[in-house]
PDB file of N, CA and C in Angstrom:
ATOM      1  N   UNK A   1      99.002  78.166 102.448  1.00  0.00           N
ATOM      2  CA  UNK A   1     100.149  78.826 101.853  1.00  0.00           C
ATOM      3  C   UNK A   1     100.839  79.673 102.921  1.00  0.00           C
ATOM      4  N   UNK A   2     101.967  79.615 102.984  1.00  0.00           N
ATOM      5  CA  UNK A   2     102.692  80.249 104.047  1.00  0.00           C
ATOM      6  C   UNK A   2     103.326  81.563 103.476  1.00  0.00           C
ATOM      7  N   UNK A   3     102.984  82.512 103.953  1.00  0.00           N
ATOM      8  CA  UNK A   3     103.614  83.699 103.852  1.00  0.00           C
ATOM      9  C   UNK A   3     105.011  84.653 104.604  1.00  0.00           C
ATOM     10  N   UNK A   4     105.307  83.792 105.502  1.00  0.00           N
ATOM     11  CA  UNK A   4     106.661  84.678 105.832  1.00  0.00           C
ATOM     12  C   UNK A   4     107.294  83.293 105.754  1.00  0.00           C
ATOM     13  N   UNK A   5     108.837  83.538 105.174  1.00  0.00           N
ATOM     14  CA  UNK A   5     110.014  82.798 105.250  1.00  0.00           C
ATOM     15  C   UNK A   5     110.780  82.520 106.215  1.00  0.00           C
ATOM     16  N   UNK A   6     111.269  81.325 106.197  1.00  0.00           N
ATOM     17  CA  UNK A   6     111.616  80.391 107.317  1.00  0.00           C
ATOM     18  C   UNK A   6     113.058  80.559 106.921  1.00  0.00           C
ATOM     19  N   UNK A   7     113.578  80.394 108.478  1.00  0.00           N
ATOM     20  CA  UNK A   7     115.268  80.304 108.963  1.00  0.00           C
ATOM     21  C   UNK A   7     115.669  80.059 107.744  1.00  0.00           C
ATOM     22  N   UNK A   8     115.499  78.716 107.108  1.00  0.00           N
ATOM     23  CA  UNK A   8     116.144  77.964 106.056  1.00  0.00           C
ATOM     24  C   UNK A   8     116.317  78.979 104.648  1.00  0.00           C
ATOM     25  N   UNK A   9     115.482  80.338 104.933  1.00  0.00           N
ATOM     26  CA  UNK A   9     115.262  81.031 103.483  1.00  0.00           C
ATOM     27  C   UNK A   9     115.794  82.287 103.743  1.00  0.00           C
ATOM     28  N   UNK A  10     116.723  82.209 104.610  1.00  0.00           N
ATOM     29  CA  UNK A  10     116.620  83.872 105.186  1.00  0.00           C
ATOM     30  C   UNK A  10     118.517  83.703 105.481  1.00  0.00           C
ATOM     31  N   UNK A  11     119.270  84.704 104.767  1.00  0.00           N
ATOM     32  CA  UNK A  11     120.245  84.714 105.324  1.00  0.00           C
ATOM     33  C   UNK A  11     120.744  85.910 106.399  1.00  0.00           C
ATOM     34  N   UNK A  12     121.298  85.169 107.390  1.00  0.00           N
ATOM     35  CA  UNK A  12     121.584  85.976 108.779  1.00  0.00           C
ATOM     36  C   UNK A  12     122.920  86.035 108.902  1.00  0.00           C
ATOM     37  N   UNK A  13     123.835  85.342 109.101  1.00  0.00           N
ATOM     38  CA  UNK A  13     125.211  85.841 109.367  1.00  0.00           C
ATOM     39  C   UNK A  13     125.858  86.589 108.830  1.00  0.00           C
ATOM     40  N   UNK A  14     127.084  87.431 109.128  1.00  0.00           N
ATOM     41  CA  UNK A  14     127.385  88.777 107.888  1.00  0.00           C
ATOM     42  C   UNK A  14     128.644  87.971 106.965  1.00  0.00           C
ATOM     43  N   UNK A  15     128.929  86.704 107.855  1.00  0.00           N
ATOM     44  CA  UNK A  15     130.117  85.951 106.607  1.00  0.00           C
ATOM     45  C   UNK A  15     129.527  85.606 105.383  1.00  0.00           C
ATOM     46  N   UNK A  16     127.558  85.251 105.559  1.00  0.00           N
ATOM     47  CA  UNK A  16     126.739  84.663 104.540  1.00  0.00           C
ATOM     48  C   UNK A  16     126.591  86.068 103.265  1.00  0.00           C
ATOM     49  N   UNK A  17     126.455  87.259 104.198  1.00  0.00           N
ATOM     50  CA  UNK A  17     126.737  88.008 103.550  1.00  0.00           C
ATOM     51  C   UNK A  17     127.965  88.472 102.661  1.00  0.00           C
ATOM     52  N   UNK A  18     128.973  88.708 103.112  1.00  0.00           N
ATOM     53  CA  UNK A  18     130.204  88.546 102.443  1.00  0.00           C
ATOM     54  C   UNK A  18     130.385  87.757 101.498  1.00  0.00           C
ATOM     55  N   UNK A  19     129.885  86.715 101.685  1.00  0.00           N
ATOM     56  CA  UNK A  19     130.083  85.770 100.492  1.00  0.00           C
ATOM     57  C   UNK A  19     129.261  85.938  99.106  1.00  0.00           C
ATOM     58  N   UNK A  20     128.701  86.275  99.444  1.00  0.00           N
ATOM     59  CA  UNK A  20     127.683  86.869  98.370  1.00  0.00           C
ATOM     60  C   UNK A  20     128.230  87.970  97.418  1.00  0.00           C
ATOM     61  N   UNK A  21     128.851  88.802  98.400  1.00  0.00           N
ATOM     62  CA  UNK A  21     128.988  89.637  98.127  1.00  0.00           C
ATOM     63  C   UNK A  21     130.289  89.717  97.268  1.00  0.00           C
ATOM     64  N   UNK A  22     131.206  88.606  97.795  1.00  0.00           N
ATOM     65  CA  UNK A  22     132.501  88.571  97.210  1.00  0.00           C
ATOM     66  C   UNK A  22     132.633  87.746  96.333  1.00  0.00           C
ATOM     67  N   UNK A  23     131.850  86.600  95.853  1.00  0.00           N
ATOM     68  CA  UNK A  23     132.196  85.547  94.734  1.00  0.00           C
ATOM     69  C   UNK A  23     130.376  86.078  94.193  1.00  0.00           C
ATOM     70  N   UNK A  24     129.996  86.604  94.622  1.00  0.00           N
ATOM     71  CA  UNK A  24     128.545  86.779  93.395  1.00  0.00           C
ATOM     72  C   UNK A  24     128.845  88.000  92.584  1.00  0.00           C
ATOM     73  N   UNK A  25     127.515  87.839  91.644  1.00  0.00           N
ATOM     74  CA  UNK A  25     126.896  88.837  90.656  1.00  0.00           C
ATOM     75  C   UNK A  25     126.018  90.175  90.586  1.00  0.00           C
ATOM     76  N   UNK A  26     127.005  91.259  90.581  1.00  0.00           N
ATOM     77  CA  UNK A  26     125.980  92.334  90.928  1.00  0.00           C
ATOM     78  C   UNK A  26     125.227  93.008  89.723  1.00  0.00           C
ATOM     79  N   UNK A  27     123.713  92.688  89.886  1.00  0.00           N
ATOM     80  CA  UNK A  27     122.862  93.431  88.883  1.00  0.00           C
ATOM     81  C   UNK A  27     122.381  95.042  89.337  1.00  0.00           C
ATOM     82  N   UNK A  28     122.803  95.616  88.800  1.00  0.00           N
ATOM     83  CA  UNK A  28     122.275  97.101  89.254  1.00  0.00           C
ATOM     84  C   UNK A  28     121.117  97.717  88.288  1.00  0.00           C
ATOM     85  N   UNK A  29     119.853  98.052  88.817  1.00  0.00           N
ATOM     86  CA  UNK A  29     118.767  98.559  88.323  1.00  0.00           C
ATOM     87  C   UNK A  29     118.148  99.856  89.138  1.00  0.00           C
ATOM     88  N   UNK A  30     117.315 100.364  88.495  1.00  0.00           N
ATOM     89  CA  UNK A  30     117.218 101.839  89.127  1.00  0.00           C
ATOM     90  C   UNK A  30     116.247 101.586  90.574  1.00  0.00           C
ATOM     91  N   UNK A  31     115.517 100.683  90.490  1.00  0.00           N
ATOM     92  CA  UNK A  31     114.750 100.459  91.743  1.00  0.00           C
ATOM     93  C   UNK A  31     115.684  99.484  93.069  1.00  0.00           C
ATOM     94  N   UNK A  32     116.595  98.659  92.717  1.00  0.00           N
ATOM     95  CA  UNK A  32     117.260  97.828  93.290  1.00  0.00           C
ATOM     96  C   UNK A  32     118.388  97.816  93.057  1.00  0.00           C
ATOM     97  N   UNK A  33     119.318  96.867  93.451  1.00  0.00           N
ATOM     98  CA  UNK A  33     120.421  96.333  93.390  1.00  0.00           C
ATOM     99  C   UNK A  33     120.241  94.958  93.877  1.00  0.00           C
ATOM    100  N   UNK A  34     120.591  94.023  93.009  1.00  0.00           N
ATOM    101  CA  UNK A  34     120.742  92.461  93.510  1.00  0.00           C
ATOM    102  C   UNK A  34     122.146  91.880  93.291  1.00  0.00           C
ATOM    103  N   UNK A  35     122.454  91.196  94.338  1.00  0.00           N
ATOM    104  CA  UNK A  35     123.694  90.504  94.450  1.00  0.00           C
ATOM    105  C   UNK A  35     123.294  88.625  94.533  1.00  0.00           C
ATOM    106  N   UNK A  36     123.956  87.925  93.446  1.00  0.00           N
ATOM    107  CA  UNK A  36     123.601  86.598  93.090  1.00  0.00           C
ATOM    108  C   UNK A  36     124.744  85.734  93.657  1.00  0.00           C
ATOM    109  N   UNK A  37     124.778  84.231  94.242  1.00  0.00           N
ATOM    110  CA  UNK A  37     125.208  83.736  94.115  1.00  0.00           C
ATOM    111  C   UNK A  37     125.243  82.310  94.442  1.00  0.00           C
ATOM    112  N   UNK A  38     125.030  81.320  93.827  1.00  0.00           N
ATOM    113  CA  UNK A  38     124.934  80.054  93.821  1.00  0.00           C
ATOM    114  C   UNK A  38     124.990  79.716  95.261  1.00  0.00           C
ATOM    115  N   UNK A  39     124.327  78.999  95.410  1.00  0.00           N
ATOM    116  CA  UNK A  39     123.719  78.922  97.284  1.00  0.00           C
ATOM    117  C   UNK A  39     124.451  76.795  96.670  1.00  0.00           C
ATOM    118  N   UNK A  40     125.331  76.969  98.693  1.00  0.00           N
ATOM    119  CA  UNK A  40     125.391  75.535  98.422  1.00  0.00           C
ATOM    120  C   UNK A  40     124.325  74.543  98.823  1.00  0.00           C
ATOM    121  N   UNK A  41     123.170  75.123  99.263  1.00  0.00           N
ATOM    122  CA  UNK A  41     122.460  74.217  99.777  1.00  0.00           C
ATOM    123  C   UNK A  41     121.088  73.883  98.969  1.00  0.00           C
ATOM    124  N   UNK A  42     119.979  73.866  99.114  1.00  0.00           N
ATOM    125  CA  UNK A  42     118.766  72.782  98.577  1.00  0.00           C
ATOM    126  C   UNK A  42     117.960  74.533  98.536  1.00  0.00           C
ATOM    127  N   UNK A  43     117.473  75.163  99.239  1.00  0.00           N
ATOM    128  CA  UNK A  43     116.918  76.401  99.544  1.00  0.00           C
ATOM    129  C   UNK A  43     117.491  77.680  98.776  1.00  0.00           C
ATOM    130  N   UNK A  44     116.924  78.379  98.167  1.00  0.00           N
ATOM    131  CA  UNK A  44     117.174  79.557  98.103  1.00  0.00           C
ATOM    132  C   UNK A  44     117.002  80.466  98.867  1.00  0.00           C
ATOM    133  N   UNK A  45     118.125  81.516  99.401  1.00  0.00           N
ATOM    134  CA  UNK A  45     118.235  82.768 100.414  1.00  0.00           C
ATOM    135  C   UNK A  45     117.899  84.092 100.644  1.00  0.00           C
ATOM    136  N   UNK A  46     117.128  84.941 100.926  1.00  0.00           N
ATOM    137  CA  UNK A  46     117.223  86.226 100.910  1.00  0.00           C
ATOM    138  C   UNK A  46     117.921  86.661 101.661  1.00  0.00           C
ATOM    139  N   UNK A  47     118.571  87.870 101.848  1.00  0.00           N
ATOM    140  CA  UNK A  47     119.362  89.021 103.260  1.00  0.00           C
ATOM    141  C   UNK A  47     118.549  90.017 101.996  1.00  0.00           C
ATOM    142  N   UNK A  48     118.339  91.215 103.007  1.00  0.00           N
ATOM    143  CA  UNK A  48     117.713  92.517 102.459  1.00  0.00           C
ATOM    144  C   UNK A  48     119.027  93.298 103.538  1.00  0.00           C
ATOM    145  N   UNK A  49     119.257  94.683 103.030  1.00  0.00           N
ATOM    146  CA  UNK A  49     120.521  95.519 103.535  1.00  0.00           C
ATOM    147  C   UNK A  49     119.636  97.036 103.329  1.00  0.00           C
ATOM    148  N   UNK A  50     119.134  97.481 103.891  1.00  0.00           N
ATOM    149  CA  UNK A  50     118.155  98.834 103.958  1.00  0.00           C
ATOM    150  C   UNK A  50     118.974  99.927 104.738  1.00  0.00           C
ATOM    151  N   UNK A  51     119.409 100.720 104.281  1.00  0.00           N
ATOM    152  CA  UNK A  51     120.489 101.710 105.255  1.00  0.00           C
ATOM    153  C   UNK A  51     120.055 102.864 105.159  1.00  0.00           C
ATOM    154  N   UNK A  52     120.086 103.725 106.103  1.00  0.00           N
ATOM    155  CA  UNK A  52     120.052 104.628 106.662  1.00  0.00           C
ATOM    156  C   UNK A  52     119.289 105.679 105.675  1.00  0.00           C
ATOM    157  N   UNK A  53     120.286 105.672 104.626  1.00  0.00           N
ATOM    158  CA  UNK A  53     120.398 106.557 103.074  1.00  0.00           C
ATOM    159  C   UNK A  53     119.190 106.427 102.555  1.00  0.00           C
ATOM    160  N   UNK A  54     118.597 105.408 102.281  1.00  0.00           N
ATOM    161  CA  UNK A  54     117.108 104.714 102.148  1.00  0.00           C
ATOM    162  C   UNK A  54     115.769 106.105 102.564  1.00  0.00           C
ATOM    163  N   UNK A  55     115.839 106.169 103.656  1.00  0.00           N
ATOM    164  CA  UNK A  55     115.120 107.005 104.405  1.00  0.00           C
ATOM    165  C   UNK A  55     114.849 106.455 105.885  1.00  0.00           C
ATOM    166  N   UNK A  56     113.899 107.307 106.328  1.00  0.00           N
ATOM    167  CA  UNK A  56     113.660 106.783 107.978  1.00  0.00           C
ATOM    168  C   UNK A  56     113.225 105.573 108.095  1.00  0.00           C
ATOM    169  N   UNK A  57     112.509 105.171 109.602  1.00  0.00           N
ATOM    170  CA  UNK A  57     112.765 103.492 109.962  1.00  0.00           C
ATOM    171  C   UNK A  57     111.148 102.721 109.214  1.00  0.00           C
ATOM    172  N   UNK A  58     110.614 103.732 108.955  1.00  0.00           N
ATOM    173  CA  UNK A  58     109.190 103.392 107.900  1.00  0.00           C
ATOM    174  C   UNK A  58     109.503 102.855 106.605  1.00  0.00           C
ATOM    175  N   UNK A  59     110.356 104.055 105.939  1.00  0.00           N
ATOM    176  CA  UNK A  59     110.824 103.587 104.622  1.00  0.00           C
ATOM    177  C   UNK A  59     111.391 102.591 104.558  1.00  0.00           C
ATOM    178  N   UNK A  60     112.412 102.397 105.306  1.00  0.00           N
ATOM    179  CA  UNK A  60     113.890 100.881 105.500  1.00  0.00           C
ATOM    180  C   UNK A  60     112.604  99.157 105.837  1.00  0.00           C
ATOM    181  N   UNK A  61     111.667  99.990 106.695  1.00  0.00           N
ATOM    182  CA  UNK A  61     110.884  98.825 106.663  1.00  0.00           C
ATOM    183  C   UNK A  61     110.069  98.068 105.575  1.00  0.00           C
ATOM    184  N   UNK A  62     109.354  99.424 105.253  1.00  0.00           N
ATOM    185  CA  UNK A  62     108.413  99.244 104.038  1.00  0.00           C
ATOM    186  C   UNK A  62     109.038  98.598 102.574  1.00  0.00           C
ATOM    187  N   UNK A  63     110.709  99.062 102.388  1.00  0.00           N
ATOM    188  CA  UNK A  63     111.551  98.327 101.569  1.00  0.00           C
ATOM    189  C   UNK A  63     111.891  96.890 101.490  1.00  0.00           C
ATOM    190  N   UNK A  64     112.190  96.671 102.856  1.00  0.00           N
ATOM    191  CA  UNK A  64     112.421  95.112 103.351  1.00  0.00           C
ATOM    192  C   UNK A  64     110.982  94.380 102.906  1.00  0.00           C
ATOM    193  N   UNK A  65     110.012  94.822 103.638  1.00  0.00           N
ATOM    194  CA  UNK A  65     108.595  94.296 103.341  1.00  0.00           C
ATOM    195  C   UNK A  65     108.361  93.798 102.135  1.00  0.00           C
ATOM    196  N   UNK A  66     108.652  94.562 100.874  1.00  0.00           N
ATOM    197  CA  UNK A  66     108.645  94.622  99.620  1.00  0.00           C
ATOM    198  C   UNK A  66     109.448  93.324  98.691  1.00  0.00           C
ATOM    199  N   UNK A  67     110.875  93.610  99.612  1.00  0.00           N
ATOM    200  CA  UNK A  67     111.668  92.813  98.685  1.00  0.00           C
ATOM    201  C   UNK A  67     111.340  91.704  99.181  1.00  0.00           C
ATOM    202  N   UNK A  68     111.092  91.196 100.561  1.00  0.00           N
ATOM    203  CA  UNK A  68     110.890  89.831 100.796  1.00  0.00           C
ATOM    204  C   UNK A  68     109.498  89.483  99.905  1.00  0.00           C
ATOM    205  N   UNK A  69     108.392  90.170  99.449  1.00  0.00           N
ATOM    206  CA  UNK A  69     107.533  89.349  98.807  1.00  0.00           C
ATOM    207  C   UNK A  69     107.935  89.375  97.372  1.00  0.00           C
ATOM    208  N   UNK A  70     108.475  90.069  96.928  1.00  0.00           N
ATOM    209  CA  UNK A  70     109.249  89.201  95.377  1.00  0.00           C
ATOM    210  C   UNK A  70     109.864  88.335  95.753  1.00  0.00           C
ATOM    211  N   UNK A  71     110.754  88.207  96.375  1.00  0.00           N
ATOM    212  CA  UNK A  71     111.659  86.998  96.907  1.00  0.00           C
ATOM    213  C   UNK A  71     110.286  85.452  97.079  1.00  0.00           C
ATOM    214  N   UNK A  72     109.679  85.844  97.698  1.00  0.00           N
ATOM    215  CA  UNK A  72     108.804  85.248  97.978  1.00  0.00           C
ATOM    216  C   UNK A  72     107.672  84.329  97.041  1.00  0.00           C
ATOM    217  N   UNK A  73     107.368  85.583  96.064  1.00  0.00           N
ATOM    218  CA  UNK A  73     106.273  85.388  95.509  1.00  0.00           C
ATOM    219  C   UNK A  73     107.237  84.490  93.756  1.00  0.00           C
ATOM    220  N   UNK A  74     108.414  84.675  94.065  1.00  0.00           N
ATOM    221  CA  UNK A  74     109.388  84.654  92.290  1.00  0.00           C
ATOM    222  C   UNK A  74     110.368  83.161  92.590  1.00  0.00           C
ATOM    223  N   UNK A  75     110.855  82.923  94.232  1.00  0.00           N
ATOM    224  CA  UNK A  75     111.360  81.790  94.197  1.00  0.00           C
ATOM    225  C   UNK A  75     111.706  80.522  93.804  1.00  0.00           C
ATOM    226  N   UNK A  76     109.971  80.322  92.726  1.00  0.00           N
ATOM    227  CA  UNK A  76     109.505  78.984  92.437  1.00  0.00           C
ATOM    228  C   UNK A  76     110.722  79.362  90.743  1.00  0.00           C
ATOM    229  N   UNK A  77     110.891  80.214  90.510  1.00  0.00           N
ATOM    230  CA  UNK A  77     111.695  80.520  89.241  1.00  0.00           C
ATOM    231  C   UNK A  77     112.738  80.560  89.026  1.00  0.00           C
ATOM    232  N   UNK A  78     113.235  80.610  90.138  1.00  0.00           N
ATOM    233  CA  UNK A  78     115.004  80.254  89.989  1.00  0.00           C
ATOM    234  C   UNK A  78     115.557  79.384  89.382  1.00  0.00           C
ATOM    235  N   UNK A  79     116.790  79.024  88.775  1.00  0.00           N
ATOM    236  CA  UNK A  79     116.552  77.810  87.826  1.00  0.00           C
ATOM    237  C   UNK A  79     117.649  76.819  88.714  1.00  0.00           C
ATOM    238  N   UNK A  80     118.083  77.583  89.756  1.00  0.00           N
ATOM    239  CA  UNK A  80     118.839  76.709  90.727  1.00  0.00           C
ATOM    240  C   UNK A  80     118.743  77.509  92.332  1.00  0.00           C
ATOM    241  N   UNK A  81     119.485  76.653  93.067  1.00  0.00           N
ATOM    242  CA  UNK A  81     119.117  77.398  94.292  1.00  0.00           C
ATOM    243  C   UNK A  81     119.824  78.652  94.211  1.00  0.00           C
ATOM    244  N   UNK A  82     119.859  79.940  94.764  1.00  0.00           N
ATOM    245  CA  UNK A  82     120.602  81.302  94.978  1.00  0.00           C
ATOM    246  C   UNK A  82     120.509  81.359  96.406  1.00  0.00           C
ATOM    247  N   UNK A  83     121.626  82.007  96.548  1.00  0.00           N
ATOM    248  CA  UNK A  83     121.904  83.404  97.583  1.00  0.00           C
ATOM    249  C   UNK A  83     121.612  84.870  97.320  1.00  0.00           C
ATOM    250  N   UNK A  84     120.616  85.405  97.328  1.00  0.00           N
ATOM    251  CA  UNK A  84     120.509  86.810  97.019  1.00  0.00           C
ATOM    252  C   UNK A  84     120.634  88.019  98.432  1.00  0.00           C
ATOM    253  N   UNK A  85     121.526  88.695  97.907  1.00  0.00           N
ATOM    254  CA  UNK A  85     121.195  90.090  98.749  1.00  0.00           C
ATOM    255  C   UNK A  85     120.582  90.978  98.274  1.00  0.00           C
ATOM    256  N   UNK A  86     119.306  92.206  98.648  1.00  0.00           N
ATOM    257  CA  UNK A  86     118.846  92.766  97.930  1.00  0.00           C
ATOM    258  C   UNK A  86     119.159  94.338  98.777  1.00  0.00           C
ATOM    259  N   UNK A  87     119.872  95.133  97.567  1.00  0.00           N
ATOM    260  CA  UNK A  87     119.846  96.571  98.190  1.00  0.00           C
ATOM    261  C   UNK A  87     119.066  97.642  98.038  1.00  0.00           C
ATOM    262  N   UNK A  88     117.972  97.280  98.349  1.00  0.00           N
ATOM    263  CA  UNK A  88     116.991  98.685  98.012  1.00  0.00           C
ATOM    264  C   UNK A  88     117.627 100.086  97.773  1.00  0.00           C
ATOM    265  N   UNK A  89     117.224 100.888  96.523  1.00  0.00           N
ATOM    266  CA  UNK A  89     117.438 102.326  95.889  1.00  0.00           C
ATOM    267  C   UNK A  89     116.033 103.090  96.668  1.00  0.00           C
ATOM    268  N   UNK A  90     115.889 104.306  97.170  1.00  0.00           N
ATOM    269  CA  UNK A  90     114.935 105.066  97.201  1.00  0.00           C
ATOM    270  C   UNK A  90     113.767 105.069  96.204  1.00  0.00           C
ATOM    271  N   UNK A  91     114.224 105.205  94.822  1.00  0.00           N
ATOM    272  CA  UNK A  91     113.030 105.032  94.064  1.00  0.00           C
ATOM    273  C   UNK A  91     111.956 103.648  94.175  1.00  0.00           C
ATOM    274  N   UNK A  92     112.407 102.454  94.634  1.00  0.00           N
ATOM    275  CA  UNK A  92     111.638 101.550  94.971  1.00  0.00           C
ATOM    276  C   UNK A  92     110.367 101.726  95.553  1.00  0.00           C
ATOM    277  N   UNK A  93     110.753 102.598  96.694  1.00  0.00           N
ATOM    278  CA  UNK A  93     108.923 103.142  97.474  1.00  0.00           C
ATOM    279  C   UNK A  93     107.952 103.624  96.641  1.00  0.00           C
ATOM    280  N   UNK A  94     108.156 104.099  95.325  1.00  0.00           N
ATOM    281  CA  UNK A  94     107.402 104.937  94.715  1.00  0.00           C
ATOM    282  C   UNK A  94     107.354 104.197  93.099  1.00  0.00           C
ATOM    283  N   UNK A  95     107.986 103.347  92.770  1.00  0.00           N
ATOM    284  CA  UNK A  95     107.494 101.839  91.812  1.00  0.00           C
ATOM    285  C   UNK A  95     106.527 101.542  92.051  1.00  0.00           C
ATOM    286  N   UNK A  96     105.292 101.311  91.145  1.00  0.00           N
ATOM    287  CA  UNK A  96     104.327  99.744  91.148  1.00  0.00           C
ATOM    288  C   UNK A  96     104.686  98.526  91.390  1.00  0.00           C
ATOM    289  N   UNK A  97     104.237  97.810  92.477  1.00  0.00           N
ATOM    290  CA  UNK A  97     104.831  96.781  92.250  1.00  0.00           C
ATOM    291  C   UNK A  97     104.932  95.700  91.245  1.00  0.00           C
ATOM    292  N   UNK A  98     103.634  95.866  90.195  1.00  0.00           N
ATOM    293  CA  UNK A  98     104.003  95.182  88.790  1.00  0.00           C
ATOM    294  C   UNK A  98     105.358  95.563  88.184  1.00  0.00           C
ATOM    295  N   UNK A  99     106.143  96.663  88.350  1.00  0.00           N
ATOM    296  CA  UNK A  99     106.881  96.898  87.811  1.00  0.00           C
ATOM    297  C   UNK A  99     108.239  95.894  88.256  1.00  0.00           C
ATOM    298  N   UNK A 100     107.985  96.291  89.549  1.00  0.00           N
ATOM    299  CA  UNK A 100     109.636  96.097  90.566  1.00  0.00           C
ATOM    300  C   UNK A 100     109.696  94.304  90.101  1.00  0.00           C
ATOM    301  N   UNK A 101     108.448  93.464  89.994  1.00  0.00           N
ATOM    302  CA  UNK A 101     108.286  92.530  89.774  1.00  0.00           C
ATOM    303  C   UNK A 101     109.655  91.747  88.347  1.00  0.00           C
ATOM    304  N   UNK A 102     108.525  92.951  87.126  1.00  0.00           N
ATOM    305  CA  UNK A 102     109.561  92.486  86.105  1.00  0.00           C
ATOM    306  C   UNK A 102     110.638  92.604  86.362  1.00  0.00           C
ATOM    307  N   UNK A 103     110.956  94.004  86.890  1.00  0.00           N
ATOM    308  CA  UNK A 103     112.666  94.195  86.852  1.00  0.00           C
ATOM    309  C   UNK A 103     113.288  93.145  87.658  1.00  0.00           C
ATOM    310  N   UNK A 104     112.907  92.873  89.034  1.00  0.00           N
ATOM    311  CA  UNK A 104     113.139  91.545  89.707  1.00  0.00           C
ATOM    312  C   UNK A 104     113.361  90.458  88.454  1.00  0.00           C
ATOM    313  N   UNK A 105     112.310  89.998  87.985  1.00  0.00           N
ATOM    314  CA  UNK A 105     112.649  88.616  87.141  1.00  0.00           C
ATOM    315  C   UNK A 105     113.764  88.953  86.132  1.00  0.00           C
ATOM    316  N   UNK A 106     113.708  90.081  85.254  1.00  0.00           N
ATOM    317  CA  UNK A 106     114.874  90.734  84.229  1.00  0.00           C
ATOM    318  C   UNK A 106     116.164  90.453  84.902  1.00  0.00           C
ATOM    319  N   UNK A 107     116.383  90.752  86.163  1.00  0.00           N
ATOM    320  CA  UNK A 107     117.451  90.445  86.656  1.00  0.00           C
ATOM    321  C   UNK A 107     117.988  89.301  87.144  1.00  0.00           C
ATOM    322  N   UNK A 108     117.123  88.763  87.377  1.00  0.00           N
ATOM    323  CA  UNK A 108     117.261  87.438  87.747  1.00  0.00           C
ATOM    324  C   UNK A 108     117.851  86.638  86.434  1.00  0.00           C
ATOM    325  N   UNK A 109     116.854  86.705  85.390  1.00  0.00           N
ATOM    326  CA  UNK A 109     117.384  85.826  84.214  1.00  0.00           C
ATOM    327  C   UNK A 109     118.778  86.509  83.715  1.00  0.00           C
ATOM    328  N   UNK A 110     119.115  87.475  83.484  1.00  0.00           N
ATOM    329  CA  UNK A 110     120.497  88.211  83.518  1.00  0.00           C
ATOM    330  C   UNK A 110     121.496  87.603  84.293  1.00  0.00           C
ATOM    331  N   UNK A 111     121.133  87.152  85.701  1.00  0.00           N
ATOM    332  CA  UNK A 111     122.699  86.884  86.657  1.00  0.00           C
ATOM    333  C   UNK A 111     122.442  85.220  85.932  1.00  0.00           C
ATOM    334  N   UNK A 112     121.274  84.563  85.560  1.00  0.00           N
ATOM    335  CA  UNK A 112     121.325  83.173  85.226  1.00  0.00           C
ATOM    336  C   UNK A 112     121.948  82.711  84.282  1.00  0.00           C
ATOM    337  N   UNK A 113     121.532  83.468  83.424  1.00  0.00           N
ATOM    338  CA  UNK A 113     122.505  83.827  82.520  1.00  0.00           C
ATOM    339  C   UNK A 113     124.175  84.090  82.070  1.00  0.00           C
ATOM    340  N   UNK A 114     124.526  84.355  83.333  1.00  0.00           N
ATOM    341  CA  UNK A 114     126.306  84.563  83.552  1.00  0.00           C
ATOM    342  C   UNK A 114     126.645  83.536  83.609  1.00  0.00           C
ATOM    343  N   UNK A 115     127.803  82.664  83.648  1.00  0.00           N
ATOM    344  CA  UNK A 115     128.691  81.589  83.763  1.00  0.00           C
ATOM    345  C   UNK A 115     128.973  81.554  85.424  1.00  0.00           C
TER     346      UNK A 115
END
């Protein structure tokens, strides 16, 4: 079983970003923020966006860390491929991760849910 995500799962350019950002779905929850949007390709995407505001370079890490294993561990559930951006909230560090989990999937079925 492979545990870190490959090129193909990871979005890097900031146009990939933009796009997301400009034709997707923003779910806002108290631990996160997710931005949805129909990926044209076979793969589903993560970008994580950890800023400054977050806290120092521990916290911004320890956030990223986090969201890539929901991303990770929830992928097989998508009901089509996505583009997700994920904006970590401060309260995230201090969630269970059983929790961040549901809210992850809650949101997920919510943007699936949209037209």
């Amino acid at each position: 079983m492979k545990l870190s995500l490959s090129r193909d799962q990871r979005l890097r350019k900031s146009f990939e970003f933009r796009k997301v950002r400009s034709k997707g779905l923003l779910v806002r929850t108290k631990p996160l923020w997710l931005q949805f949007c129909k990926s044209n390709g076979e793969v589903s995407r993560l970008g994580v966006i950890a800023s400054k505001r977050l806290g120092n370079a521990v916290a911004r890490n320890r956030a990223k860390r986090i969201s890539r294993e929901l991303f990770r561990m929830n992928n097989c559930k998508f009901p089509f491929a996505l583009d997700l951006v994920v904006l970590p909230r401060s309260s995230m560090l201090t969630t269970p991760f059983n929790l961040l989990q549901k809210t992850f999937l809650d949101a997920l079925s919510k943007a699936s849910s949209q037209p």
